[in-house]
N, C-alpha and C. Protein backbone atom coordinates (compact mmCIF):
# COMPACT_ATOMS: atom_id res chain seq x y z
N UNK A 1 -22.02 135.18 2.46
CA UNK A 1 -22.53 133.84 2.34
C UNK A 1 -21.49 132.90 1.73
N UNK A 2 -21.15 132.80 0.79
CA UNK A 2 -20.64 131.89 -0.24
C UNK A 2 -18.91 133.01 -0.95
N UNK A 3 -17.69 132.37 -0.14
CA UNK A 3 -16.69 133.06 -0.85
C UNK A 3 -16.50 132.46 -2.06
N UNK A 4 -15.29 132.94 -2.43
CA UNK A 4 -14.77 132.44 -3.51
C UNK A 4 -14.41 131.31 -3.61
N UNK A 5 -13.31 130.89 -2.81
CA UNK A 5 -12.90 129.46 -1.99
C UNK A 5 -13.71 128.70 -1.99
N UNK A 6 -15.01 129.19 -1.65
CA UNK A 6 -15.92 127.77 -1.48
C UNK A 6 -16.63 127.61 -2.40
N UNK A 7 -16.66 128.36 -3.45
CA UNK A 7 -17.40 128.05 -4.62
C UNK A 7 -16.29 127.18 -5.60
N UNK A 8 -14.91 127.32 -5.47
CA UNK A 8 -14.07 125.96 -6.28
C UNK A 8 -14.15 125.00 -5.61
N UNK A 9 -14.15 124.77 -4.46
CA UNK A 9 -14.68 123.46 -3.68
C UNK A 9 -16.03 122.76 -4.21
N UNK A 10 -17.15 123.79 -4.29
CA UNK A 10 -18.61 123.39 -4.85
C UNK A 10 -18.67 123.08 -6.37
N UNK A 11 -17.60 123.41 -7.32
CA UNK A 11 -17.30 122.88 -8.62
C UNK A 11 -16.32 121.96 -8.61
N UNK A 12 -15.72 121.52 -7.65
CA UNK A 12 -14.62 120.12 -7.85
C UNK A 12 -15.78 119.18 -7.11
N UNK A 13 -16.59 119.80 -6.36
CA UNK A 13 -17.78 118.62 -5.78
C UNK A 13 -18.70 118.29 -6.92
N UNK A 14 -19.17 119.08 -7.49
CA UNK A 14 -20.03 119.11 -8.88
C UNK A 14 -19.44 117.55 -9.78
N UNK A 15 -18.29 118.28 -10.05
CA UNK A 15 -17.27 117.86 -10.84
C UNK A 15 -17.38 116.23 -10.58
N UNK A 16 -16.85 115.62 -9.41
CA UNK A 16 -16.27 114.39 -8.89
C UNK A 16 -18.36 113.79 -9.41
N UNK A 17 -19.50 114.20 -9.49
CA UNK A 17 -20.77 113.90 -9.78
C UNK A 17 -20.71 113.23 -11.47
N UNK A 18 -19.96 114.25 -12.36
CA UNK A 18 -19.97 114.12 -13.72
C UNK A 18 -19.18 112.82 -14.15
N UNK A 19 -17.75 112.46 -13.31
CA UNK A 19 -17.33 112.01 -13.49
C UNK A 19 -17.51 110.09 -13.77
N UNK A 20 -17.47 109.36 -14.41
CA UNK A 20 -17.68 107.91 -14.69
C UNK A 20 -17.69 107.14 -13.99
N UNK A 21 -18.65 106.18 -13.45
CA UNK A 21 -17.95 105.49 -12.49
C UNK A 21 -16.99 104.86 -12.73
N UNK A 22 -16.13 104.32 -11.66
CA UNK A 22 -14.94 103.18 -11.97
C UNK A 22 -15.03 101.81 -13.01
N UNK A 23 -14.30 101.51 -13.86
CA UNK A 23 -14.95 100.08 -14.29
C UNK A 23 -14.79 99.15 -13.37
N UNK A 24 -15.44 98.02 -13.55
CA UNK A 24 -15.74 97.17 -11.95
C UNK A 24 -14.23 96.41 -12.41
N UNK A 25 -14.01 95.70 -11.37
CA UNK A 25 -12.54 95.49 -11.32
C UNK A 25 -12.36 93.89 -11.88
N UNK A 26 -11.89 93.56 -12.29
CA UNK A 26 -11.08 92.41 -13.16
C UNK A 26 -11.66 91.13 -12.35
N UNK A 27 -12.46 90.21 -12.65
CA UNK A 27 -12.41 88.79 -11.94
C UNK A 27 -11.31 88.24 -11.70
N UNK A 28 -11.06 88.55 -10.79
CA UNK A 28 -9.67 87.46 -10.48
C UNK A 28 -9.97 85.75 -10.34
N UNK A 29 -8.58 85.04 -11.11
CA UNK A 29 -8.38 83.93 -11.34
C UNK A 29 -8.26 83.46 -9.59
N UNK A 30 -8.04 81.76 -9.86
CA UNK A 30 -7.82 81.32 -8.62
C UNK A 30 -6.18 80.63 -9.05
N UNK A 31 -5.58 80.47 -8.60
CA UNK A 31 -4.08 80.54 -8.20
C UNK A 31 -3.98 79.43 -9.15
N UNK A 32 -5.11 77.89 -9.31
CA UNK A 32 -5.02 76.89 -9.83
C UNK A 32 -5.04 77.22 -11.35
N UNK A 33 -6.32 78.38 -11.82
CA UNK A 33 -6.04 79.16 -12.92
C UNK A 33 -5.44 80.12 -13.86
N UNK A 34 -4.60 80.26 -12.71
CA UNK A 34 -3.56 80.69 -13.44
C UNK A 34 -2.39 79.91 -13.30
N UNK A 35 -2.52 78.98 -12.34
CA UNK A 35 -1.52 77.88 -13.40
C UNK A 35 -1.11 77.45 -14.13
N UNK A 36 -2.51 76.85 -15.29
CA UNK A 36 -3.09 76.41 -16.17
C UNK A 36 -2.64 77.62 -16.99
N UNK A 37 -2.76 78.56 -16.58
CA UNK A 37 -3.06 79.55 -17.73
C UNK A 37 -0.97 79.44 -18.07
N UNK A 38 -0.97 79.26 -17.48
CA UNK A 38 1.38 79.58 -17.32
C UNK A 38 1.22 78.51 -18.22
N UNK A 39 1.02 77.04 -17.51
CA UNK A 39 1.07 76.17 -18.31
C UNK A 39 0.65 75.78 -19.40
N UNK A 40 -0.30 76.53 -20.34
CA UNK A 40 -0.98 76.78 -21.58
C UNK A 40 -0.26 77.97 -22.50
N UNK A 41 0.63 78.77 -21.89
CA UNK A 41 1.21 79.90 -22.30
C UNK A 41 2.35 78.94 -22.25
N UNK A 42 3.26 78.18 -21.98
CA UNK A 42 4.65 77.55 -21.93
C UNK A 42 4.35 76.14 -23.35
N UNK A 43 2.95 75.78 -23.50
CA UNK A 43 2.95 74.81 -23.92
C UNK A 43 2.74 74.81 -25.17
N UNK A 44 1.69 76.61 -25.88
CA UNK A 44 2.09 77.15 -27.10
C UNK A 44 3.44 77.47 -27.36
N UNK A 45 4.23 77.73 -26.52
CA UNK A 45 5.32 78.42 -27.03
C UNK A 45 6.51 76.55 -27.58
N UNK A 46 5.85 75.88 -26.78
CA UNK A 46 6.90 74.76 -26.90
C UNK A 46 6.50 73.97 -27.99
N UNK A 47 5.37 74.44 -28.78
CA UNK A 47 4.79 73.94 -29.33
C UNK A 47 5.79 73.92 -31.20
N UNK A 48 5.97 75.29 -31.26
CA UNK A 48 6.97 75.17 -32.58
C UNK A 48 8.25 75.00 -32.16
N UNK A 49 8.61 74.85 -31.02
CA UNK A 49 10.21 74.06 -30.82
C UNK A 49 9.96 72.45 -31.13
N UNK A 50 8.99 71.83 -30.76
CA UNK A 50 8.82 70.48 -31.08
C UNK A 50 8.24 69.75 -32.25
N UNK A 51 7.92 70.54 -33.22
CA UNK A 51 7.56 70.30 -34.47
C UNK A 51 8.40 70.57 -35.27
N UNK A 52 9.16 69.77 -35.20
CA UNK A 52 10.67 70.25 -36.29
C UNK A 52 10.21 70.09 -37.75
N UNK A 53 9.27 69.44 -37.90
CA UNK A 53 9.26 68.99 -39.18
C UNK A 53 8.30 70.60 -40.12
N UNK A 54 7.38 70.73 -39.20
CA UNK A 54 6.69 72.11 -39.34
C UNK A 54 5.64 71.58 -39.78
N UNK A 55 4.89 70.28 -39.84
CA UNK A 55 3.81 69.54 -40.42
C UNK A 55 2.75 70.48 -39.60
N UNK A 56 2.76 71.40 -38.51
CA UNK A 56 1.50 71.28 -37.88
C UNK A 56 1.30 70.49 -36.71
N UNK A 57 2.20 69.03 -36.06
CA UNK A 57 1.91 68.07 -35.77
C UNK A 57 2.95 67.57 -34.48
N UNK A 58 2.39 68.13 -33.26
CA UNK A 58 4.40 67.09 -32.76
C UNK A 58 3.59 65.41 -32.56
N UNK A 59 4.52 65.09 -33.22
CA UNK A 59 4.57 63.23 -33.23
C UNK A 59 5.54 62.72 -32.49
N UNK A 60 5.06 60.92 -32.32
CA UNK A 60 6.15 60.71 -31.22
C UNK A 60 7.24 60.77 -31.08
N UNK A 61 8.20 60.71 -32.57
CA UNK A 61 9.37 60.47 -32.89
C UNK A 61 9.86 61.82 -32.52
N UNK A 62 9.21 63.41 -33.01
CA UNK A 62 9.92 64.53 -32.37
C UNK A 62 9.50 64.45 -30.74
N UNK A 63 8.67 63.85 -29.96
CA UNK A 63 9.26 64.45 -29.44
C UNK A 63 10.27 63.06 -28.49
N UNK A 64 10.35 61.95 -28.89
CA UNK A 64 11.29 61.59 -28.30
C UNK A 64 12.60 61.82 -29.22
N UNK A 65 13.11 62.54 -29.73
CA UNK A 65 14.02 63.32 -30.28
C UNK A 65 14.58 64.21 -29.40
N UNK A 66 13.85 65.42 -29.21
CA UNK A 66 14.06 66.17 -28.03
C UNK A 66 13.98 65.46 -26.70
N UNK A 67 13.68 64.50 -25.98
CA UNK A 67 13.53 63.92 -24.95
C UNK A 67 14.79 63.59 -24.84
N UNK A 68 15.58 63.02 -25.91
CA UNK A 68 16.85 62.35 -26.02
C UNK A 68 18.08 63.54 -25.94
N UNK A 69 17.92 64.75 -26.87
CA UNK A 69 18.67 65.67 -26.76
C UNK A 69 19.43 66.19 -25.65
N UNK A 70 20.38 65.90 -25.26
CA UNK A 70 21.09 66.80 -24.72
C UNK A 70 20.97 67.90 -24.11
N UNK A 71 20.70 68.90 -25.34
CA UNK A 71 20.71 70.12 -24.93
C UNK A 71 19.39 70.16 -24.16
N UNK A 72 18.17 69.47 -24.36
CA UNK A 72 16.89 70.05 -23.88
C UNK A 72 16.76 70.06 -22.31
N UNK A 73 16.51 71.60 -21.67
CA UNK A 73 16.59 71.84 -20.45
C UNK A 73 15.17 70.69 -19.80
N UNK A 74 15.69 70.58 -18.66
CA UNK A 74 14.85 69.36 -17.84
C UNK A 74 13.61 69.98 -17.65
N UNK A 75 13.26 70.79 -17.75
CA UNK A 75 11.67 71.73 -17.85
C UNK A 75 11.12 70.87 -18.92
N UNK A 76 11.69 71.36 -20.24
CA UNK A 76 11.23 70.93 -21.23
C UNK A 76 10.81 69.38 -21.17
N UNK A 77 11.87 68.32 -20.74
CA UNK A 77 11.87 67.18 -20.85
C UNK A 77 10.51 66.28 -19.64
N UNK A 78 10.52 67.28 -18.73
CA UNK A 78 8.93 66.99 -18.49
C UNK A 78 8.49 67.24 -18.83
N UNK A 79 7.99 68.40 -19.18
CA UNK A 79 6.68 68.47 -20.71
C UNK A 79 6.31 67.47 -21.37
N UNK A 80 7.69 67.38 -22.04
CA UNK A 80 7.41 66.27 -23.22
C UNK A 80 7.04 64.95 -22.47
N UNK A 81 7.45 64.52 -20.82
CA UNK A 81 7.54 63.66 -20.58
C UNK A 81 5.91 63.25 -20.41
N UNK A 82 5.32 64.28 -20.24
CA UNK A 82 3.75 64.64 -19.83
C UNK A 82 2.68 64.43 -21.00
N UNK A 83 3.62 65.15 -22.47
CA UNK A 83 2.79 64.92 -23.53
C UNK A 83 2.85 63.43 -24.46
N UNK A 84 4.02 62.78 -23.90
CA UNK A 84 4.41 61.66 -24.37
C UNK A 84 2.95 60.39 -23.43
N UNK A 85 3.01 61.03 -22.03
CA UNK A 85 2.14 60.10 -21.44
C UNK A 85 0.56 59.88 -21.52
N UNK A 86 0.40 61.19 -21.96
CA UNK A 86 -0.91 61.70 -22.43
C UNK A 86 -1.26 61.83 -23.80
N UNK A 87 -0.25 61.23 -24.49
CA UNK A 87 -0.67 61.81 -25.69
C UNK A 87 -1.85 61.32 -26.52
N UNK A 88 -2.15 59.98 -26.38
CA UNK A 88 -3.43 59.71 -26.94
C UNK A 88 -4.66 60.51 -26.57
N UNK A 89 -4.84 60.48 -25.54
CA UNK A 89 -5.89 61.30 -25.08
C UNK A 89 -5.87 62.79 -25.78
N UNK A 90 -4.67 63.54 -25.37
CA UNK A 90 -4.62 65.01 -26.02
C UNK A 90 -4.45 64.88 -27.53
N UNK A 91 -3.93 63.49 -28.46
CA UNK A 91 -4.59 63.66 -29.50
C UNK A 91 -6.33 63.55 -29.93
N UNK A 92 -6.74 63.17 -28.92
CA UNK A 92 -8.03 62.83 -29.25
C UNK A 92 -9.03 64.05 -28.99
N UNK A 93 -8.35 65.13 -28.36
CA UNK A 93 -8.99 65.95 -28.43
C UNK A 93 -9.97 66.89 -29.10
N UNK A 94 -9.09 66.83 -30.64
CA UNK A 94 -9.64 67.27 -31.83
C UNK A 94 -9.61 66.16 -32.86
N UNK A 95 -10.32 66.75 -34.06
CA UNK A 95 -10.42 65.79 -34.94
C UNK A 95 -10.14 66.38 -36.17
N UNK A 96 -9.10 66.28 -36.41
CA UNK A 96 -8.60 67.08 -38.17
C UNK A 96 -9.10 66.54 -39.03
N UNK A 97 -9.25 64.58 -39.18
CA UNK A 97 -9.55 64.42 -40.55
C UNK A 97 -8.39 63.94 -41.11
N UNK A 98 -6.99 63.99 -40.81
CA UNK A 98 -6.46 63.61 -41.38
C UNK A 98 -5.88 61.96 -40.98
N UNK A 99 -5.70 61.00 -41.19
CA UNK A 99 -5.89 59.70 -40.46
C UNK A 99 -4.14 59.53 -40.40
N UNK A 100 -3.45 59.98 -41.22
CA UNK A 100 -1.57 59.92 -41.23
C UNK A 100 -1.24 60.51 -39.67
N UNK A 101 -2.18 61.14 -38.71
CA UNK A 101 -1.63 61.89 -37.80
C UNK A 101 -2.21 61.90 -36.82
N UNK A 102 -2.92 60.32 -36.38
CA UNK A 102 -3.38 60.21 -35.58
C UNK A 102 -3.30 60.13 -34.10
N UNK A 103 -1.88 59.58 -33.82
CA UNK A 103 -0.87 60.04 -32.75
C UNK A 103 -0.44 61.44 -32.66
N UNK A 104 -0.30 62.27 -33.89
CA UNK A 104 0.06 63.58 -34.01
C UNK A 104 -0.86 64.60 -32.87
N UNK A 105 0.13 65.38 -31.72
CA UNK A 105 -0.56 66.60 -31.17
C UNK A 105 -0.99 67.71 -32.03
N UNK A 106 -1.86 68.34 -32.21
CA UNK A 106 -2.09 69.77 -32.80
C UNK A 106 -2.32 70.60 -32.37
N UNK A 107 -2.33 72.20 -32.30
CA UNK A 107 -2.62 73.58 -31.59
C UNK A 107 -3.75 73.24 -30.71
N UNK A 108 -4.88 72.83 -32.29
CA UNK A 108 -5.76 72.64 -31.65
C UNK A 108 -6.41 71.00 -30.13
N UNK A 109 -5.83 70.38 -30.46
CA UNK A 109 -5.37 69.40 -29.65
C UNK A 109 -5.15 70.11 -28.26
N UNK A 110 -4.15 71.08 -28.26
CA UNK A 110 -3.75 71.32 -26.65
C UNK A 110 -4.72 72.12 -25.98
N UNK A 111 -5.40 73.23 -27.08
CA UNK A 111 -6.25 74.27 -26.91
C UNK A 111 -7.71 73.12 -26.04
N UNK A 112 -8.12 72.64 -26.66
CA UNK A 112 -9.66 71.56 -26.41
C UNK A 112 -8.59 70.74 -25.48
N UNK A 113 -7.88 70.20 -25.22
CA UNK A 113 -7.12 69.51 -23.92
C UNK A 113 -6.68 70.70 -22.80
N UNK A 114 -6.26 71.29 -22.90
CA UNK A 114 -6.41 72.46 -21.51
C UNK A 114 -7.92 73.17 -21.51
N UNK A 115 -8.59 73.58 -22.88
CA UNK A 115 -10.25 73.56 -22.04
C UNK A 115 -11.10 72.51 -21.32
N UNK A 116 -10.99 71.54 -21.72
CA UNK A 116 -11.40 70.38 -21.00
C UNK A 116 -10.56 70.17 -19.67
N UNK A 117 -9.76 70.15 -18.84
CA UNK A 117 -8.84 70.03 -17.76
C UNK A 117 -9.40 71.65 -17.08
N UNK A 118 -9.64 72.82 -17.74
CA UNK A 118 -9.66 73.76 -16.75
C UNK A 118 -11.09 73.80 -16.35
N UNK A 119 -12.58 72.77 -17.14
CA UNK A 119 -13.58 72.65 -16.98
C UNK A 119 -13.65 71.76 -15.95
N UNK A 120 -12.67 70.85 -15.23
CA UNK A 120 -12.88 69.97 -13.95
C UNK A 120 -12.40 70.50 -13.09
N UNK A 121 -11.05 72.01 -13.62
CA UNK A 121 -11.11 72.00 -12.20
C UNK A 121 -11.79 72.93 -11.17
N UNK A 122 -12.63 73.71 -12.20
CA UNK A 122 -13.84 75.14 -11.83
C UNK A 122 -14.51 74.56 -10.80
């Protein structure tokens, strides 16, 4: 009836029963979201290059500082050219409380300004 052979076949069949299902697989982004997401990952990172002062704060003067620089690669200088044009708005994003820094961008500033922008474009 039943060799040997086919009884390790009938315990790797057993077997593949015990086993977990798969975890369901990752929601994938849409191409526009992970745009956003590059561009939110480039814009923390540019974030302590443009706060020279280390207040917490890029203001207008840093960043037309770096705008002016030389060295700053033309990537960068749209950025800034972007946060310079926007900046009221993306300061208005949050509200610190502090009234000296009202032009001032903050972490939180970009964080509530790219959640708000990735909520229009869902």
């Amino acid at each position: 009836m039943f060799s040997k052979g086919n009884l390790n076949k009938d315990d790797e069949f057993q077997n593949e029963w015990l086993q977990p299902p798969p975890a369901p697989a990752a929601k994938k982004s849409s191409p526009v979201q992970q745009h956003f997401e590059q561009i939110k990952a480039y814009a923390y990172g540019a974030f302590d290059k443009l706060d020279t002062n280390q207040n917490g704060f890029i203001e207008t003067d840093e960043l037309y500082a770096a705008l002016n620089d030389e060295a700053t690669p033309m990537r960068d200088k749209s950025y800034i050219m972007f946060l310079l044009t926007n900046q009221a708005e993306i300061a208005a994003s949050a509200h610190e409380g502090d009234p000296e820094y009202l032009d001032g961008i903050s972490r939180a500033d970009i964080e509530l300004y790219f959640r708000l922008a990735m909520s229009r474009v869902k």
